[in-house]
N, C-alpha and C. Protein backbone atom coordinates (compact mmCIF):
# COMPACT_ATOMS: atom_id res chain seq x y z
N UNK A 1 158.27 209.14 -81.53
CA UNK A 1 158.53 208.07 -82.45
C UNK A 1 158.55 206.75 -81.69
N UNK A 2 158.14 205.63 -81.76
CA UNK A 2 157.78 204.50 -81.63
C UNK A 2 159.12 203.58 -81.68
N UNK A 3 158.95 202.26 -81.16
CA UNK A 3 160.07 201.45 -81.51
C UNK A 3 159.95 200.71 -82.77
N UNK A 4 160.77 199.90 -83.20
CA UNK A 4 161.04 199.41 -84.28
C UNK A 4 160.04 198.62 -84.66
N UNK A 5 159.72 197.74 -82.96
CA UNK A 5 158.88 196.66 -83.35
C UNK A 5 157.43 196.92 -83.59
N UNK A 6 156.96 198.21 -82.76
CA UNK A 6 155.74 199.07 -83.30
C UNK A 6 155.89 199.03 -84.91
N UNK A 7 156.71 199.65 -85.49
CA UNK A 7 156.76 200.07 -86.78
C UNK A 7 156.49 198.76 -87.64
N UNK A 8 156.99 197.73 -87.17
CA UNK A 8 157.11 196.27 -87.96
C UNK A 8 155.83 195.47 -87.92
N UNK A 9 155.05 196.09 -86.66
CA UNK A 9 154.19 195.27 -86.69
C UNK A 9 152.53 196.45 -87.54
N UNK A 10 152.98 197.22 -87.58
CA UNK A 10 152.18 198.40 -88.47
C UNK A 10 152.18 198.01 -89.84
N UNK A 11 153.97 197.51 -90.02
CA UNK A 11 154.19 197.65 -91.55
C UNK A 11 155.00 196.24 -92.05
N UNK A 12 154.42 195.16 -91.97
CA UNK A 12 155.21 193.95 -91.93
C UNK A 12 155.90 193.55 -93.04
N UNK A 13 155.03 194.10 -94.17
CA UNK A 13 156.24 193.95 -95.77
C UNK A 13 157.52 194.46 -95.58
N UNK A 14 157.37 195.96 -94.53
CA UNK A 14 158.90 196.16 -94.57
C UNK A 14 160.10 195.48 -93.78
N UNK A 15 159.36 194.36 -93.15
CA UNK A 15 160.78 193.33 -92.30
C UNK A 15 161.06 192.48 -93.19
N UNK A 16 162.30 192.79 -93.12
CA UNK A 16 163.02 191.67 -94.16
C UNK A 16 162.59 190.13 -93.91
N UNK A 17 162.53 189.87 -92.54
CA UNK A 17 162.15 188.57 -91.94
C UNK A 17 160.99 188.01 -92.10
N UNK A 18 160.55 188.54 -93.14
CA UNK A 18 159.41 188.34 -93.29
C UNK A 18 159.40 187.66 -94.75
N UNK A 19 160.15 187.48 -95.47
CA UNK A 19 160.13 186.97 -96.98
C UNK A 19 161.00 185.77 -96.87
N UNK A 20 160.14 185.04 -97.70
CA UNK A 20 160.78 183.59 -97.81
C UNK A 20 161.36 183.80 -99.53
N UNK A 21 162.59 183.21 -99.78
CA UNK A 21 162.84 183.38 -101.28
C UNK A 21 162.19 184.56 -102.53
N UNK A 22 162.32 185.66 -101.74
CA UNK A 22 162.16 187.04 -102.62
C UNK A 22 160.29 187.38 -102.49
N UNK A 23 159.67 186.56 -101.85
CA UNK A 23 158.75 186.72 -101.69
C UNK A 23 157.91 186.87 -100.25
N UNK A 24 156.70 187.91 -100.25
CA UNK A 24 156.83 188.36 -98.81
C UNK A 24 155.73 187.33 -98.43
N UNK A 25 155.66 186.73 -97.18
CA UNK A 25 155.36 185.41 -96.76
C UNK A 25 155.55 185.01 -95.41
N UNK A 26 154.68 185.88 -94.32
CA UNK A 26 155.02 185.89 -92.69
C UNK A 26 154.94 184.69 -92.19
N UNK A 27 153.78 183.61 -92.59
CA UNK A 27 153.60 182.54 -92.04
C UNK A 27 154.58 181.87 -92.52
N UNK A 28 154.91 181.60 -93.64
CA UNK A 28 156.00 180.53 -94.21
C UNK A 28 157.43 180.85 -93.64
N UNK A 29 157.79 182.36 -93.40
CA UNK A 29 158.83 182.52 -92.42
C UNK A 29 159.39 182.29 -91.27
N UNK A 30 157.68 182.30 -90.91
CA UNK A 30 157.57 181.67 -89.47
C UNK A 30 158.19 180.27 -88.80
N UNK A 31 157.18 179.70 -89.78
CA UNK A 31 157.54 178.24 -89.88
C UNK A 31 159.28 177.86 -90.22
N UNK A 32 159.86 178.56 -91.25
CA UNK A 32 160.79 178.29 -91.48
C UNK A 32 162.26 178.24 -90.40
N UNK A 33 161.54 179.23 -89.51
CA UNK A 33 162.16 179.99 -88.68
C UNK A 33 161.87 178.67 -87.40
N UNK A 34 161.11 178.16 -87.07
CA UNK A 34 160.84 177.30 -86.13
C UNK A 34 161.42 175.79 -87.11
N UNK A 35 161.82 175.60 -88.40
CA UNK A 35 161.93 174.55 -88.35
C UNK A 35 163.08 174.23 -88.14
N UNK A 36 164.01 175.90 -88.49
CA UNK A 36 165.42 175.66 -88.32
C UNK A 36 165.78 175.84 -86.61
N UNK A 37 165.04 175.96 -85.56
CA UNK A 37 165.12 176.16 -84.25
C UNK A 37 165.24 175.19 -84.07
N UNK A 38 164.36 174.36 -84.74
CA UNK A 38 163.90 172.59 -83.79
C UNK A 38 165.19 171.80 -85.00
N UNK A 39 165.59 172.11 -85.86
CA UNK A 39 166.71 171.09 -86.38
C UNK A 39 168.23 171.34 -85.55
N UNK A 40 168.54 172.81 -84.97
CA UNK A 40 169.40 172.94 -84.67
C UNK A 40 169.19 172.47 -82.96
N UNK A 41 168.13 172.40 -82.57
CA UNK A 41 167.61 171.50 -81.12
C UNK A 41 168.09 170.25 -81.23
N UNK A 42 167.82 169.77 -82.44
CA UNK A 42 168.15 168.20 -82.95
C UNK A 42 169.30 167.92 -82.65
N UNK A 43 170.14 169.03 -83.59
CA UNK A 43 171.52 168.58 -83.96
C UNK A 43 172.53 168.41 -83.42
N UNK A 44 171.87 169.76 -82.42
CA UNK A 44 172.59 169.89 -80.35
C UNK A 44 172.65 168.26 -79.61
N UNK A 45 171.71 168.14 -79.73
CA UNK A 45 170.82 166.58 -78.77
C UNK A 45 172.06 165.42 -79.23
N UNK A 46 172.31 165.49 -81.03
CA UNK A 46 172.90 164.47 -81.79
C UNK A 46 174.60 164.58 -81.13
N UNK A 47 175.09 165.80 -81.17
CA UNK A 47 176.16 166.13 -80.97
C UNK A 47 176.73 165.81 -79.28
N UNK A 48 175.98 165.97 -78.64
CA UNK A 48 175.88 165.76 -77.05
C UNK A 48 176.43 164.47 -77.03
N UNK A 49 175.46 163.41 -77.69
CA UNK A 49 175.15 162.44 -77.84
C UNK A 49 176.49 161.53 -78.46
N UNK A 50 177.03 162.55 -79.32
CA UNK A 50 178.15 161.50 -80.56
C UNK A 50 179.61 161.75 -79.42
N UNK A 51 179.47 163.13 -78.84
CA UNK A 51 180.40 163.53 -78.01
C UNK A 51 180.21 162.04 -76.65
N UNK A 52 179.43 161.95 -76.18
CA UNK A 52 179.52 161.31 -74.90
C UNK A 52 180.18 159.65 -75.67
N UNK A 53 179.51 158.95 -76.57
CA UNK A 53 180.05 158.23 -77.06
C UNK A 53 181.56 158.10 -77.43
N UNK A 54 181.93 158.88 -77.60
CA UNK A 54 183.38 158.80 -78.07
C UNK A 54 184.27 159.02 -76.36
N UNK A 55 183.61 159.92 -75.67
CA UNK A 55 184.34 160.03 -74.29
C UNK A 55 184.32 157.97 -74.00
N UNK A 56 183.32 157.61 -73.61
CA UNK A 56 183.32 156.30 -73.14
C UNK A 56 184.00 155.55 -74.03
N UNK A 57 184.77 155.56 -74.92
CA UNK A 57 185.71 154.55 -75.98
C UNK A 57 186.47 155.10 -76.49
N UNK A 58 186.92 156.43 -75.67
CA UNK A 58 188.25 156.53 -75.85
C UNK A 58 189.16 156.14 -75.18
N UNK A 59 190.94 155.52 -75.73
CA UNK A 59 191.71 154.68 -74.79
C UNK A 59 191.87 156.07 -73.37
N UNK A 60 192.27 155.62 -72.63
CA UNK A 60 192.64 156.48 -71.66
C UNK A 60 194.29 157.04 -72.25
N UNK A 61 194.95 158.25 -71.83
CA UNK A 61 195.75 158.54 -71.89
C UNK A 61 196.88 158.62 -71.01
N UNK A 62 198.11 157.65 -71.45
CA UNK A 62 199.12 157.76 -71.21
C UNK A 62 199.85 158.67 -70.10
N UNK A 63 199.74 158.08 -68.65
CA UNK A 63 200.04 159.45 -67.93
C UNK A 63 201.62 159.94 -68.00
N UNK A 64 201.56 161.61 -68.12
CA UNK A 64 202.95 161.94 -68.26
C UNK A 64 203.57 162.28 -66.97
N UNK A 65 204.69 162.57 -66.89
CA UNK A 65 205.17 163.06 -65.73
C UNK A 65 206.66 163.80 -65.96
């Protein structure tokens, strides 16, 4: 018996990952699948970004002792 991904690539209707909104659709999955890679690339980049900003303007803190 073969691995999974043998089987998936024999029988591609049966990967779930393969349907976009109830409909079976490899390329549009594909894509979908890369657009949410590259938004969450984005969102990383944005976040880095909003983070370093706030380090540089924040007051310094009060040293305790």
């Amino acid at each position: 018996m073969g691995e999974w991904s043998e089987y998936f690539e024999d029988f591609p209707e049966e990967n779930s990952a393969n349907y976009v909104n109830g409909r079976f659709d490899p390329k549009g999955a594909e894509a979908l699948r890369t657009a949410e890679a590259k938004l969450r690339r984005d969102q990383g980049k944005l976040d880095a970004e909003i983070r370093a900003i706030v380090q540089k303007h924040r007051t310094p803190a009060p040293d305790k002792k």
